[in-house]
Protein backbone atom coordinates (compact mmCIF):
# COMPACT_ATOMS: atom_id res chain seq x y z
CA UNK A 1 -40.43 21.27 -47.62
CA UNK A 2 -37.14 23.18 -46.50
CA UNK A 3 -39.51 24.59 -43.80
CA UNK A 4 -41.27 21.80 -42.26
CA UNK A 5 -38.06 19.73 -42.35
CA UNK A 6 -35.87 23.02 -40.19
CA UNK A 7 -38.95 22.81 -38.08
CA UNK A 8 -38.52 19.62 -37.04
CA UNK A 9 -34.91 19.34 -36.30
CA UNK A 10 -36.21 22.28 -34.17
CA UNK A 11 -38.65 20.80 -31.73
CA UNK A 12 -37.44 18.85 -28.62
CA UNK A 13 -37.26 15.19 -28.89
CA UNK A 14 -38.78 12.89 -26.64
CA UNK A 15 -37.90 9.38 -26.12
CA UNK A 16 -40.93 7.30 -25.45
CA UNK A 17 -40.50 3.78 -24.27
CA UNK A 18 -43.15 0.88 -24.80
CA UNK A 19 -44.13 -2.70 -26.23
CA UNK A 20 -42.27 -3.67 -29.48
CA UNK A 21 -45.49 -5.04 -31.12
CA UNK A 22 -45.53 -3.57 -34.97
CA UNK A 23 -48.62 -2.25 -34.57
CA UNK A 24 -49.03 -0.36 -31.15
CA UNK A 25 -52.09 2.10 -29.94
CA UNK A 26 -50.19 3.79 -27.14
CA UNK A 27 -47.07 4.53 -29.38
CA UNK A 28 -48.97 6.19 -31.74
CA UNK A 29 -51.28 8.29 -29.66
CA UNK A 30 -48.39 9.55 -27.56
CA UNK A 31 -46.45 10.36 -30.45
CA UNK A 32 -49.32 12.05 -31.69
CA UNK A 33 -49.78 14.32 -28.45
CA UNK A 34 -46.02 15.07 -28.27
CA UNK A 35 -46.47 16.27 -32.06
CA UNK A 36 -49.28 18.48 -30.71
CA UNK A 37 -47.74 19.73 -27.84
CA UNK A 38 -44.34 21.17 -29.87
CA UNK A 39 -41.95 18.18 -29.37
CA UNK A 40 -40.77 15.19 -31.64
CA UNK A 41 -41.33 11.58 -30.19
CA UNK A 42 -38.72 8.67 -31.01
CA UNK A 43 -39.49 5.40 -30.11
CA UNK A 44 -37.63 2.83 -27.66
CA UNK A 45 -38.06 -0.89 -26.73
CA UNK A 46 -36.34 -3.80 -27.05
CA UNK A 47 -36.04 -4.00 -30.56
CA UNK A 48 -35.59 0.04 -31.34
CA UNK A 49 -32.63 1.22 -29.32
CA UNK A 50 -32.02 4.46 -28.95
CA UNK A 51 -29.23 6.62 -27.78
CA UNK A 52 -29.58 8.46 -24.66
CA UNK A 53 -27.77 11.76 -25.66
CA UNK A 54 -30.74 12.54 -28.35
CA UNK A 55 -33.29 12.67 -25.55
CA UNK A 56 -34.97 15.94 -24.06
CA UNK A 57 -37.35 14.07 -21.75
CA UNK A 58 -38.78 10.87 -21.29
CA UNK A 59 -42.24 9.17 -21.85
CA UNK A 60 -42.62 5.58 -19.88
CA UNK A 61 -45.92 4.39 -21.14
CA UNK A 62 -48.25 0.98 -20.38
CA UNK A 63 -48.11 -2.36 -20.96
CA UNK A 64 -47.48 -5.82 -18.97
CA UNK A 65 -47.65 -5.89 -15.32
CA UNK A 66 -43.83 -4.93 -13.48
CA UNK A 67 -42.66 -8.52 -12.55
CA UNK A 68 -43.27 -8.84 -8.43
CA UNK A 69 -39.68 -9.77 -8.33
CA UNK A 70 -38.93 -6.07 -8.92
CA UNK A 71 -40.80 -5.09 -5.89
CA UNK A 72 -40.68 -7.95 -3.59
CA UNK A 73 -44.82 -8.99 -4.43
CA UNK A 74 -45.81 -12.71 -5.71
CA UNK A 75 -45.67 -13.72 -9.55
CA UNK A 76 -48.98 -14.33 -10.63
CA UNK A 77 -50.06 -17.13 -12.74
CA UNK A 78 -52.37 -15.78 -15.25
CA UNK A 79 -50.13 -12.33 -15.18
CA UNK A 80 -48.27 -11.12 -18.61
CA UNK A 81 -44.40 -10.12 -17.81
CA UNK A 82 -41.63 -8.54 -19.75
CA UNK A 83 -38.09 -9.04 -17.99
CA UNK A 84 -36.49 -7.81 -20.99
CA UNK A 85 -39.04 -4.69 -21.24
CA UNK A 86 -38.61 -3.95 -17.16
CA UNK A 87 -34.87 -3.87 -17.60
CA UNK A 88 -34.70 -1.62 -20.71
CA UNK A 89 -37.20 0.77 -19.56
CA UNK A 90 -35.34 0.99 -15.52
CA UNK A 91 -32.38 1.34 -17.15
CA UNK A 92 -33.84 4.78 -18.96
CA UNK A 93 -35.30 5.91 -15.66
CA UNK A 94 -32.55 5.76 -14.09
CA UNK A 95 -31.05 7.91 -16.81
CA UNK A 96 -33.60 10.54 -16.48
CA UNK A 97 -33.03 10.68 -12.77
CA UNK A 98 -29.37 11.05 -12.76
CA UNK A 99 -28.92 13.64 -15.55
CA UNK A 100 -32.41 15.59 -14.74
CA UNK A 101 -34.43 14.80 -17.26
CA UNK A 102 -38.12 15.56 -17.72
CA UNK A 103 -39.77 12.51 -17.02
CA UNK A 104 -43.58 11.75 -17.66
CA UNK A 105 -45.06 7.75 -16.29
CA UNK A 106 -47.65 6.89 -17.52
CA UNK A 107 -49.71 3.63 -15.93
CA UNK A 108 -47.15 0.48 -16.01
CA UNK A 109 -44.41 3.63 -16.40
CA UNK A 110 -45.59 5.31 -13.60
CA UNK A 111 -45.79 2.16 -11.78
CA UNK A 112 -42.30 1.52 -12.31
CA UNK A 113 -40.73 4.41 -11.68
CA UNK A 114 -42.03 4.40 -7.96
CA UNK A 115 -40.51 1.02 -8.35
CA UNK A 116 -36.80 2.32 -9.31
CA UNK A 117 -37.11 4.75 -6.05
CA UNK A 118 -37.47 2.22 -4.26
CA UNK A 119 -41.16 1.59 -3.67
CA UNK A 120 -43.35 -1.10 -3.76
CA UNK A 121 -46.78 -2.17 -5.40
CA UNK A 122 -49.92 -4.26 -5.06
CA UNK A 123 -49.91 -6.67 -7.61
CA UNK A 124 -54.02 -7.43 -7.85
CA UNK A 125 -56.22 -4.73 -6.88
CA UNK A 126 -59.30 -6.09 -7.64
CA UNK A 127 -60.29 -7.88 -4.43
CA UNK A 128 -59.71 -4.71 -2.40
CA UNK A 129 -62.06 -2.24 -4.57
CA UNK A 130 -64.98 -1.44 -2.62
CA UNK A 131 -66.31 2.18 -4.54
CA UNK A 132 -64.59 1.78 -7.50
CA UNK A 133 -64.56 -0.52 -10.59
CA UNK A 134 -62.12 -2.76 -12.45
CA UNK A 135 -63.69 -3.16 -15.34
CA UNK A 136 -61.19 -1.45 -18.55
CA UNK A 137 -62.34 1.94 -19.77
CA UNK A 138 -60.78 4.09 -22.24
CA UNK A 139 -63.07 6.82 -22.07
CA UNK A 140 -62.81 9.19 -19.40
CA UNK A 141 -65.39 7.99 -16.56
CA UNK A 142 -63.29 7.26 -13.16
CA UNK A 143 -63.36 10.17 -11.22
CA UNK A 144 -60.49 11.19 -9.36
CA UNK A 145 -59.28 13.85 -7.00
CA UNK A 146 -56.21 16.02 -7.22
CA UNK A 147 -54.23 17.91 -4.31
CA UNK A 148 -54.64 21.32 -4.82
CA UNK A 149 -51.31 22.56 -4.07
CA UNK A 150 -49.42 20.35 -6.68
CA UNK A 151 -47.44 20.45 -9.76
CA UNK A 152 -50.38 18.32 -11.47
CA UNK A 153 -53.35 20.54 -10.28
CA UNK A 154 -51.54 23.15 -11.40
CA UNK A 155 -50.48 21.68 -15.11
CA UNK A 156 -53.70 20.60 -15.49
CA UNK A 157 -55.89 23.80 -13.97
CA UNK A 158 -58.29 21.28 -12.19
CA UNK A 159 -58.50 19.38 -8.75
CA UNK A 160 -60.74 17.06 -10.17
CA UNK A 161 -60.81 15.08 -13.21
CA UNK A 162 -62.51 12.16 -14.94
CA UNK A 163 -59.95 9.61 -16.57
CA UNK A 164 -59.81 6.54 -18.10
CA UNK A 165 -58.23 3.07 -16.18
CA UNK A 166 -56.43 0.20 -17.62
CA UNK A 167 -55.15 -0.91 -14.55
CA UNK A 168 -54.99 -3.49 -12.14
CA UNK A 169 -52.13 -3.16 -10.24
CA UNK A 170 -51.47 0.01 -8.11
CA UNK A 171 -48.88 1.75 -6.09
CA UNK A 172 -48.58 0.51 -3.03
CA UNK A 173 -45.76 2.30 -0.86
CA UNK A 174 -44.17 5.22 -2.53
CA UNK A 175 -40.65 5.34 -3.77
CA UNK A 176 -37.98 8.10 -2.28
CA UNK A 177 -38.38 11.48 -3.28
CA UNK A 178 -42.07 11.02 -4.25
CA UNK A 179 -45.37 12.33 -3.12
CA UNK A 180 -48.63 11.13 -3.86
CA UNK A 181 -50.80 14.03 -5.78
CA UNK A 182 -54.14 12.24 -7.25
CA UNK A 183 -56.44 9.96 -5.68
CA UNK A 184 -59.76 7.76 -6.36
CA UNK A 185 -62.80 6.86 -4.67
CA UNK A 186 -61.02 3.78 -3.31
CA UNK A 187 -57.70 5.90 -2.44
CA UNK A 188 -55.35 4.00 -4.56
CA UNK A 189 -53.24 6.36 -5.31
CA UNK A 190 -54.15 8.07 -9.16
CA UNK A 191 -50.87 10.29 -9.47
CA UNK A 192 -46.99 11.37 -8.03
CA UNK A 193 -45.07 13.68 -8.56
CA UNK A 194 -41.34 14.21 -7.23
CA UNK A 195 -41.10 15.80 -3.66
CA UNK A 196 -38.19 18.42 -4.56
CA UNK A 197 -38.00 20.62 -8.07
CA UNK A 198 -37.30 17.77 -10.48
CA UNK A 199 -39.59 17.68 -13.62
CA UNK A 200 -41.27 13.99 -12.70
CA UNK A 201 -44.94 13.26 -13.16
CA UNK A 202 -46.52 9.79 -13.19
CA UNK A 203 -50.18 9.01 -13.99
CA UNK A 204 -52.14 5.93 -13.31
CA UNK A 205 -54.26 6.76 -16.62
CA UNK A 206 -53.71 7.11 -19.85
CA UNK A 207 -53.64 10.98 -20.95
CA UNK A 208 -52.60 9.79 -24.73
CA UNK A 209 -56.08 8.58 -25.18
CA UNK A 210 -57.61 11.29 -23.79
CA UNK A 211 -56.67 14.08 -26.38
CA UNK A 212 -60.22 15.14 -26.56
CA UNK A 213 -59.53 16.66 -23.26
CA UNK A 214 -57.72 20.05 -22.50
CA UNK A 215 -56.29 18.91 -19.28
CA UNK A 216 -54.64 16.21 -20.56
CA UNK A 217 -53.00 17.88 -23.88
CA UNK A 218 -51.61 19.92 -21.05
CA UNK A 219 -49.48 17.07 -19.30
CA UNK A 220 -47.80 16.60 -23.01
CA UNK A 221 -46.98 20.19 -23.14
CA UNK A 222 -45.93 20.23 -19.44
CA UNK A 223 -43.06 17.48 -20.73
CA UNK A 224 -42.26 19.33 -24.06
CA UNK A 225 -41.88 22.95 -22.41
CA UNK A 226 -40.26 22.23 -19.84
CA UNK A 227 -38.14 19.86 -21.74
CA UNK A 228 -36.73 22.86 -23.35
């Protein structure tokens, strides 16, 4: 008992920020693939505060759409928004940034931290998909395609993957210090990564779901190592 609890206190810890339902999917899948991957997640949203001090890196993870305000885009009607949510998890970006954190997106997080660089999105990709498909998939079907000279190619050993999408908005213009690394059929971009040394990676999929898969386990252990 002594043990396990000494290895614990041991292992990074990871502050992963989400939804405040009870029950939540995503919360427990990532905390599951942090676990895996070495490090210890602890859980933020509007109703679990955290402090920032405790934090080795930083998970942003899905949800609600990033209100259009954020972004300059149009609110739309039958959309699902979070002020509260956008707020608390910018607010932790911004963190990460500033004290060079390692910082993983994934889908609404990756979404949002183009956002806090300062770039835009669409809100409703649906109309322009011409090769692609909206239709939600949480197995690993959509094919994308990965620059071969970038951080992700390299985390992941692959410059071409098959991932899951939850999505319909998408990056439209990318923030400052960004570059786009993964693309699908339709070129909306899949992936970024930052354009100088710092440890940021954002993913339009959902890796925690896809634990099945090498590659992915590898993007957890990309944040926990280099967390360290």
């Amino acid at each position: 008992m002594f043990c396990t609890a000494k290895s614990n206190l041991s292992r990074p810890v990871i502050g992963v920020t989400g939804n405040a339902k009870r029950i939540s999917p995503s919360w427990q899948c990532i905390r599951l693939s942090i676990f895996l991957a070495g490090g210890r997640a602890k859980r933020i949203s509007i109703k679990t505060p955290q402090k920032q001090r405790n934090f080795a890196a930083l998970v942003i993870s899905g949800g609600d759409d990033i209100h259009p305000s954020l972004y300059g885009g149009e609110v739309m009607e039958k959309a699902s928004y979070d002020r509260k949510r956008d707020a608390l998890e910018m607010h932790y970006i911004k963190y990460a940034l500033k004290n060079n954190k390692p910082l993983l997106g994934i889908c609404r997080g990756y979404q949002l931290i183009n956002v806090v660089c300062g770039g835009s999105l669409y809100p409703d990709i649906r109309p322009m998909r011409r090769k692609t498909s909206n239709k939600s998939m949480l197995l690993a079907r959509k094919p994308v395609r990965l620059k071969a000279d970038s951080k992700l190619a390299k985390i992941v050993g692959k410059t071409h993957l098959k991932v899951n999408s939850l999505h319909h908005q998408a990056i439209n213009t990318l923030g400052n210090n960004l570059v786009a690394t993964a693309f699908d059929a339709d070129n909306f971009i899949q992936a970024i990564e930052a354009a100088n040394n710092q440890a940021i990676l954002g993913v339009q999929w959902h890796p925690e779901y896809l634990l099945y898969k090498k590659s992915q386990r590898r993007l957890f252990r990309w944040l926990v190592n280099t967390s360290k």
